[in-house]
PDB file of N, CA and C in Angstrom:
ATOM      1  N   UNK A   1       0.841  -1.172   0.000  1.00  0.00           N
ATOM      2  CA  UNK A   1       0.000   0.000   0.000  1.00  0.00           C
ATOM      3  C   UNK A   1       0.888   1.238   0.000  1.00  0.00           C
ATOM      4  N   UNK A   2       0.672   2.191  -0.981  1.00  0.00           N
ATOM      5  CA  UNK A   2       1.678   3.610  -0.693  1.00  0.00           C
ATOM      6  C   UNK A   2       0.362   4.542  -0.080  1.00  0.00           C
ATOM      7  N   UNK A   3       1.044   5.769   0.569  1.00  0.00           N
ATOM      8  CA  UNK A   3       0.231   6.312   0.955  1.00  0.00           C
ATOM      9  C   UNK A   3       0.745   8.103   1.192  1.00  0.00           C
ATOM     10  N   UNK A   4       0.121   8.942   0.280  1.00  0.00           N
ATOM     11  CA  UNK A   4       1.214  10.068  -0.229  1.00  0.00           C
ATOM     12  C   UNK A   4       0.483  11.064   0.483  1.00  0.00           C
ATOM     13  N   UNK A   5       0.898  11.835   1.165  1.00  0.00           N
ATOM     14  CA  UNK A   5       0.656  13.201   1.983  1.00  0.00           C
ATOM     15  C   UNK A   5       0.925  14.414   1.365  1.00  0.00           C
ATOM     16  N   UNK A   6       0.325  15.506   1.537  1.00  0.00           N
ATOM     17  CA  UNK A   6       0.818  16.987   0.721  1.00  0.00           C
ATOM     18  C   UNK A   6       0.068  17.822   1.922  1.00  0.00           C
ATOM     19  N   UNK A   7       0.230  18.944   1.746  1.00  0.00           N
ATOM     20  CA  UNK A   7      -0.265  20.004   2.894  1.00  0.00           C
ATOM     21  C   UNK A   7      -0.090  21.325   1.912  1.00  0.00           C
ATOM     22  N   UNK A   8      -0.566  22.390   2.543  1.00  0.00           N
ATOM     23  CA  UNK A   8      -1.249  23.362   1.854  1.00  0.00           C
ATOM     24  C   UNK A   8      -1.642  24.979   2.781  1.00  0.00           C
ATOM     25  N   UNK A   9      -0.975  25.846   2.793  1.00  0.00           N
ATOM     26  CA  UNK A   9      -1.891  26.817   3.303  1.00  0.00           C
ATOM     27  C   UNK A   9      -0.568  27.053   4.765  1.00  0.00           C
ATOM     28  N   UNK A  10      -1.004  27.490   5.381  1.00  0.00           N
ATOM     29  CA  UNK A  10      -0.168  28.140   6.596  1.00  0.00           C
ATOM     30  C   UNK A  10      -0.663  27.632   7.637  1.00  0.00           C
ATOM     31  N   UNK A  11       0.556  26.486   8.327  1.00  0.00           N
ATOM     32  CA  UNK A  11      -0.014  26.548   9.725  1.00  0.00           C
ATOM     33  C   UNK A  11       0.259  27.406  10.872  1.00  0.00           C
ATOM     34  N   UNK A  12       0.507  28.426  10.921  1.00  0.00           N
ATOM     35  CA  UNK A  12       0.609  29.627  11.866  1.00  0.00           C
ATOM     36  C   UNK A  12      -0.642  30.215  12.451  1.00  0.00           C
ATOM     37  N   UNK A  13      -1.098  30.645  13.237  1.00  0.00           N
ATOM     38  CA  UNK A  13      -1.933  31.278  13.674  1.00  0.00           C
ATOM     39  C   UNK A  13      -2.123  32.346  12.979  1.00  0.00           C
ATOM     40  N   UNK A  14      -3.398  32.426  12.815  1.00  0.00           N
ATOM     41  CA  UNK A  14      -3.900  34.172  11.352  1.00  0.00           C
ATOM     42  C   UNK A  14      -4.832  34.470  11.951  1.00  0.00           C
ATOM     43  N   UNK A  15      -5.402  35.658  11.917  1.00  0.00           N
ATOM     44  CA  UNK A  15      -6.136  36.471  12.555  1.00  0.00           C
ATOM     45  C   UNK A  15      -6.946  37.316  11.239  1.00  0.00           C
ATOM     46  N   UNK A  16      -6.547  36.528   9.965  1.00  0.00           N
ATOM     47  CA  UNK A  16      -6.858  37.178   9.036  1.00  0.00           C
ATOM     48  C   UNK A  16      -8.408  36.284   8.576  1.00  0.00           C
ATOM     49  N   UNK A  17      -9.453  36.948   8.329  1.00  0.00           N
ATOM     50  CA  UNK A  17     -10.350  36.195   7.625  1.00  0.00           C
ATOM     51  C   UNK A  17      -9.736  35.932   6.395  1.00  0.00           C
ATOM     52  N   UNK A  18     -10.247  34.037   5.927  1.00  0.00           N
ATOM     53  CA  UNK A  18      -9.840  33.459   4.828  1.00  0.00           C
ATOM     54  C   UNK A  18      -8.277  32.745   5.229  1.00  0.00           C
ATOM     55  N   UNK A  19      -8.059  33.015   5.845  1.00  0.00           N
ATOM     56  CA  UNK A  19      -6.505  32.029   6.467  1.00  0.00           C
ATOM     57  C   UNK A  19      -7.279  30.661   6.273  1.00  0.00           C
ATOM     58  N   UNK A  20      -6.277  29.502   5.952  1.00  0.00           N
ATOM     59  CA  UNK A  20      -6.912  28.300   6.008  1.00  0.00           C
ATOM     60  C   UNK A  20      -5.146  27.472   5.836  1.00  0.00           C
ATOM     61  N   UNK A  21      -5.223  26.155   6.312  1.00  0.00           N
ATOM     62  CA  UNK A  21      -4.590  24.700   5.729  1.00  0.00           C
ATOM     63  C   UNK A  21      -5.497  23.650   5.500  1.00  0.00           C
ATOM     64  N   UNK A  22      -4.852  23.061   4.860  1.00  0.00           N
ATOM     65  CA  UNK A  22      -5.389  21.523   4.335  1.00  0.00           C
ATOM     66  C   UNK A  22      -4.450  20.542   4.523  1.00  0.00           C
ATOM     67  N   UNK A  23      -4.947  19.467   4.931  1.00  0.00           N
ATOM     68  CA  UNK A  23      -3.934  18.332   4.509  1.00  0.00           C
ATOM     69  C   UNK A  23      -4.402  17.085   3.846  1.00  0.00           C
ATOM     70  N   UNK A  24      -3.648  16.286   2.564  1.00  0.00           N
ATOM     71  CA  UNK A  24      -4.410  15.451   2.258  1.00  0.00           C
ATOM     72  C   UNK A  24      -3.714  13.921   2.260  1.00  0.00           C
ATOM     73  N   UNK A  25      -4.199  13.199   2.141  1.00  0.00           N
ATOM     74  CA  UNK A  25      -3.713  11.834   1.923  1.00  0.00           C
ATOM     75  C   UNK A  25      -4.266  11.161   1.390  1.00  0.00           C
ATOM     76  N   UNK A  26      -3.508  10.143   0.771  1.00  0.00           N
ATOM     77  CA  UNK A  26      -4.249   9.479  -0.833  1.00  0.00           C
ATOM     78  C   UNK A  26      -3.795   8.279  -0.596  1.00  0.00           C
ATOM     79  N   UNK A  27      -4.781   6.937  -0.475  1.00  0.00           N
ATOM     80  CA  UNK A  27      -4.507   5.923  -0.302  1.00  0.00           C
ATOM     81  C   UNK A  27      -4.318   4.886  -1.474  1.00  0.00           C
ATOM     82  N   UNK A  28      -3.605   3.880  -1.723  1.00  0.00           N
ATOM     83  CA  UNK A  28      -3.729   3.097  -3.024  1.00  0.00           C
ATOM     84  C   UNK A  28      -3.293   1.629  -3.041  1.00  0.00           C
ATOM     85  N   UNK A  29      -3.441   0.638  -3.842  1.00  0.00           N
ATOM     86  CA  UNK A  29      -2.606  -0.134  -3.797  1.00  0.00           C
ATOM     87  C   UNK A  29      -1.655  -0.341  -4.784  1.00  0.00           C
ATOM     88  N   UNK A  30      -0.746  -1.051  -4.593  1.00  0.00           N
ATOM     89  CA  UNK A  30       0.582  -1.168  -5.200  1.00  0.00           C
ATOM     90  C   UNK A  30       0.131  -1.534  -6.944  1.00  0.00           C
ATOM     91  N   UNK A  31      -1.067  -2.648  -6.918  1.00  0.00           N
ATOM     92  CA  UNK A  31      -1.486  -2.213  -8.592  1.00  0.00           C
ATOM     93  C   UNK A  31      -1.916  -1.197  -8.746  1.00  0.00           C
ATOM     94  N   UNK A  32      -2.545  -0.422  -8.479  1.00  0.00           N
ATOM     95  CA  UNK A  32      -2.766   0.708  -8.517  1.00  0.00           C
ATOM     96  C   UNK A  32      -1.861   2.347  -9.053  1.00  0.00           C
ATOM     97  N   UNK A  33      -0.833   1.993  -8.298  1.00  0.00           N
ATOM     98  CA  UNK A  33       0.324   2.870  -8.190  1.00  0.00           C
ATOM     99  C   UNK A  33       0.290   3.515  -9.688  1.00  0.00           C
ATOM    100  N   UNK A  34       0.418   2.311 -10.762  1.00  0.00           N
ATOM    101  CA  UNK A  34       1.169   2.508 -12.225  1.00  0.00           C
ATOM    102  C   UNK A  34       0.433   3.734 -13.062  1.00  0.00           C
ATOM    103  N   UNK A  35      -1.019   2.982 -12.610  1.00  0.00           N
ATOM    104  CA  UNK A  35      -1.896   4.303 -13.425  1.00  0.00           C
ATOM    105  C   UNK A  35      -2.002   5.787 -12.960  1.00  0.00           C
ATOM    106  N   UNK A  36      -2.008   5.596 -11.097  1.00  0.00           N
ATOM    107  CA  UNK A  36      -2.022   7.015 -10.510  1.00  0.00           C
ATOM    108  C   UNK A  36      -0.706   7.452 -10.814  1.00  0.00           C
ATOM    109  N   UNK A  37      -0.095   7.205 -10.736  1.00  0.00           N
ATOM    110  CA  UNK A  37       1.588   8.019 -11.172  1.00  0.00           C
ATOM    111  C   UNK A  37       1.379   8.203 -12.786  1.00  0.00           C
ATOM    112  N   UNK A  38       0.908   7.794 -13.656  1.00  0.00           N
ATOM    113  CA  UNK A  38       0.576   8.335 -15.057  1.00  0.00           C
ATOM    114  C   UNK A  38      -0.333   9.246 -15.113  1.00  0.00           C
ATOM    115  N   UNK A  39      -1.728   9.343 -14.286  1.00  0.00           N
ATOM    116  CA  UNK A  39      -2.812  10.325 -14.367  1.00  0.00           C
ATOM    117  C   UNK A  39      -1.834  11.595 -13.880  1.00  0.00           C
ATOM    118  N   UNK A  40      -1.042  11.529 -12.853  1.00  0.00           N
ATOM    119  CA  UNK A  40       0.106  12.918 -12.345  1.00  0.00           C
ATOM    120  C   UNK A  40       0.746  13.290 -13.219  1.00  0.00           C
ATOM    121  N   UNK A  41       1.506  12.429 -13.664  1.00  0.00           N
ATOM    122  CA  UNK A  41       2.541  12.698 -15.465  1.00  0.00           C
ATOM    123  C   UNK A  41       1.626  14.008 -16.042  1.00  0.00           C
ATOM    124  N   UNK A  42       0.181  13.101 -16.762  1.00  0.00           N
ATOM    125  CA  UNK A  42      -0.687  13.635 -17.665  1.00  0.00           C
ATOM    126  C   UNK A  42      -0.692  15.627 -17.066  1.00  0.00           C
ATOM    127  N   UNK A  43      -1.336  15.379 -15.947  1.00  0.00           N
ATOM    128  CA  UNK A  43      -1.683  16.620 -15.047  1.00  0.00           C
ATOM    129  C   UNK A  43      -0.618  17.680 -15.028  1.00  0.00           C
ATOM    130  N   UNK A  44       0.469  16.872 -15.103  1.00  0.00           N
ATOM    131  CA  UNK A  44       1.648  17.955 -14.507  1.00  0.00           C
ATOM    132  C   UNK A  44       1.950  18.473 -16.093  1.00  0.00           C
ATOM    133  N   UNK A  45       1.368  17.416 -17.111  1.00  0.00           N
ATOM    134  CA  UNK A  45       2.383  18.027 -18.499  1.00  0.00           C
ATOM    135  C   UNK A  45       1.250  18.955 -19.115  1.00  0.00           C
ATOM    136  N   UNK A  46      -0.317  18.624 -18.582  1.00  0.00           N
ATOM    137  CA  UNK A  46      -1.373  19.620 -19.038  1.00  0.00           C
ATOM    138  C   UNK A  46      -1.445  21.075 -18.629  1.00  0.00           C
ATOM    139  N   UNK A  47      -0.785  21.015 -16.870  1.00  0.00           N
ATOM    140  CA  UNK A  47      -0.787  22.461 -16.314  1.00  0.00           C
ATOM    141  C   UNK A  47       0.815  23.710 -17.020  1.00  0.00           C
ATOM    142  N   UNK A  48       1.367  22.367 -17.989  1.00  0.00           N
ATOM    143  CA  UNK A  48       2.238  23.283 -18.529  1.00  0.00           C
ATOM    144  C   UNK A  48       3.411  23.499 -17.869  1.00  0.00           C
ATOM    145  N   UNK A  49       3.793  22.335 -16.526  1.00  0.00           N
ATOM    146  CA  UNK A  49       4.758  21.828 -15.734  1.00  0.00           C
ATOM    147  C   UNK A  49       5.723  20.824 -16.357  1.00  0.00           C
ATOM    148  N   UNK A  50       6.980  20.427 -15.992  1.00  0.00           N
ATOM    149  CA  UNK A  50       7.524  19.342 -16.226  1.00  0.00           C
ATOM    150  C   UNK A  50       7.177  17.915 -15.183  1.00  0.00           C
ATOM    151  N   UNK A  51       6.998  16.783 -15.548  1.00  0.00           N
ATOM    152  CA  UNK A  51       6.597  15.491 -15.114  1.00  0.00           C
ATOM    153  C   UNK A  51       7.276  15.720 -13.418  1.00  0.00           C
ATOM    154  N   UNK A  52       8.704  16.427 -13.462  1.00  0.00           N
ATOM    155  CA  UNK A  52       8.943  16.392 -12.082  1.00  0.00           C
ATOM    156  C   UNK A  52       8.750  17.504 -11.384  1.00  0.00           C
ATOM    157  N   UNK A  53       8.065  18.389 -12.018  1.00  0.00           N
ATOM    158  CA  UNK A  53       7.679  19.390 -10.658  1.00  0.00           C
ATOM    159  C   UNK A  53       6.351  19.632  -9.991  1.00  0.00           C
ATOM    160  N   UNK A  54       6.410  20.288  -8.930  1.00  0.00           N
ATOM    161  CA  UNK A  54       5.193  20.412  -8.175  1.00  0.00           C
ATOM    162  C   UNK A  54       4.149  21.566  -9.311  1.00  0.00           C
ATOM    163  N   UNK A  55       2.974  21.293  -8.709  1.00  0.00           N
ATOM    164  CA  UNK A  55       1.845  21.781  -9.513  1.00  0.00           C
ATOM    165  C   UNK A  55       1.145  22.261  -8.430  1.00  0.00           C
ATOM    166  N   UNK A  56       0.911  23.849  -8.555  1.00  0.00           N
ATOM    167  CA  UNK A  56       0.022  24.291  -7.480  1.00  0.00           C
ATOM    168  C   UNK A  56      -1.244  24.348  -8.027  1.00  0.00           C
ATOM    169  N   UNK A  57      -2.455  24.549  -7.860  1.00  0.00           N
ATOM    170  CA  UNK A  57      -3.819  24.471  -7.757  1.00  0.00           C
ATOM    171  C   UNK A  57      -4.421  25.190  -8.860  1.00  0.00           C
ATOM    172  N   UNK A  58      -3.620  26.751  -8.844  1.00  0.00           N
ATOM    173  CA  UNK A  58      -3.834  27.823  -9.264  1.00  0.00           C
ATOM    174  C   UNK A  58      -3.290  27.888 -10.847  1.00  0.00           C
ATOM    175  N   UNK A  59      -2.075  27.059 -10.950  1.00  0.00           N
ATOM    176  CA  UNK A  59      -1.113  26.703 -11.996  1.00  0.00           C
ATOM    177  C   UNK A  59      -1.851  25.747 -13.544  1.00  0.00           C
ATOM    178  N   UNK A  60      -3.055  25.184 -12.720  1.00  0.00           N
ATOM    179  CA  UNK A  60      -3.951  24.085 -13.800  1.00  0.00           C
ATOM    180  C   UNK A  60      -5.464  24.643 -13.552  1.00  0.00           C
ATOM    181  N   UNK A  61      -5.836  24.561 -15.057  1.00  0.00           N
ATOM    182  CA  UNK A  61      -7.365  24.530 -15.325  1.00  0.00           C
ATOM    183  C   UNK A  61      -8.385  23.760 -14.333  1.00  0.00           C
ATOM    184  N   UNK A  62      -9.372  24.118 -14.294  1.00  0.00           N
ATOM    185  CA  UNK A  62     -10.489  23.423 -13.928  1.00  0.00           C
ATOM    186  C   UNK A  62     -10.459  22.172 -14.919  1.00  0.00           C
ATOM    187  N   UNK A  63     -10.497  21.852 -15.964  1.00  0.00           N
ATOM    188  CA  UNK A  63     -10.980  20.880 -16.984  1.00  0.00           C
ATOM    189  C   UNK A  63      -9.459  19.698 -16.475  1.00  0.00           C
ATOM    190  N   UNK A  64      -8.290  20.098 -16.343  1.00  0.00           N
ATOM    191  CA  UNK A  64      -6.989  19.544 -16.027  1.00  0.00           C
ATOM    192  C   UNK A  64      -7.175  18.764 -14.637  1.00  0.00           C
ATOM    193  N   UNK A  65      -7.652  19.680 -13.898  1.00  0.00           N
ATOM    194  CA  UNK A  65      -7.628  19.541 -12.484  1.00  0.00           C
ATOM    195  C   UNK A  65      -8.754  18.355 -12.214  1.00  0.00           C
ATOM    196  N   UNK A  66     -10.100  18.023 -12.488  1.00  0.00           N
ATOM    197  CA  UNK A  66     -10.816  17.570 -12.801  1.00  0.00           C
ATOM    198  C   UNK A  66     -10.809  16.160 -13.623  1.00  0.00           C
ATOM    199  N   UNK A  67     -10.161  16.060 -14.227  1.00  0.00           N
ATOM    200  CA  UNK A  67      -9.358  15.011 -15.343  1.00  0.00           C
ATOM    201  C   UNK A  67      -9.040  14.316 -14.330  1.00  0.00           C
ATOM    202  N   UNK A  68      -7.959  15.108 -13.385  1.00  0.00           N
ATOM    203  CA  UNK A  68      -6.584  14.044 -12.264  1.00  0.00           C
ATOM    204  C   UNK A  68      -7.483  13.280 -11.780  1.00  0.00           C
ATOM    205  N   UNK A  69      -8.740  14.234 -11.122  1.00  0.00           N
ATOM    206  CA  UNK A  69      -9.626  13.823  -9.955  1.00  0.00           C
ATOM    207  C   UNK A  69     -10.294  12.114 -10.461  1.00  0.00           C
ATOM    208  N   UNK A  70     -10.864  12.454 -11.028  1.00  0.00           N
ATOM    209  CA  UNK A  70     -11.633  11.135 -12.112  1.00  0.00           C
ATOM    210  C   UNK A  70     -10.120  10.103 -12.553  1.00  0.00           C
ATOM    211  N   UNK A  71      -9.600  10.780 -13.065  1.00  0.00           N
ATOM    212  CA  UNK A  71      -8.611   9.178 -13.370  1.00  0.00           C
ATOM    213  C   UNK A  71      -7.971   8.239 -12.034  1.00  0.00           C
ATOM    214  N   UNK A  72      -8.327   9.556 -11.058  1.00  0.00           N
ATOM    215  CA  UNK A  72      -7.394   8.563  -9.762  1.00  0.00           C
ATOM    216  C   UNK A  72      -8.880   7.916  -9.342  1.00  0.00           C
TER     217      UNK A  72
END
């Protein structure tokens, strides 16, 4: 089973309305793995990223972003 973590947002104390974090985790199994690591490939090369870099939120379309969601 892999099991991949990411986080998001500021954990500091804010006093600001709209401050927020997230954290997520994505569970899978090892067959599994081959296709979710290709649906990321796809995502990262649609938002106009290279296969190895991070992809922020803001960086990919709705239609891109949406795609990942459904293929995983």
């Amino acid at each position: 089973m892999y099991i991949y973590c990411d986080e998001s947002g500021s954990f500091a104390k804010a006093d600001e309305p709209g401050a927020w974090c997230v954290v997520v985790c994505y569970a899978l199994t090892e067959s599994q793995r081959g296709a979710a690591e290709s649906a990321l490939r796809r995502y990262k090369l649609a938002a106009g990223k290279r296969f190895d870099e991070e992809v922020k939120r803001k960086s990919a379309n709705d239609r891109c972003y949406f795609q990942l969601l459904e293929e995983l």
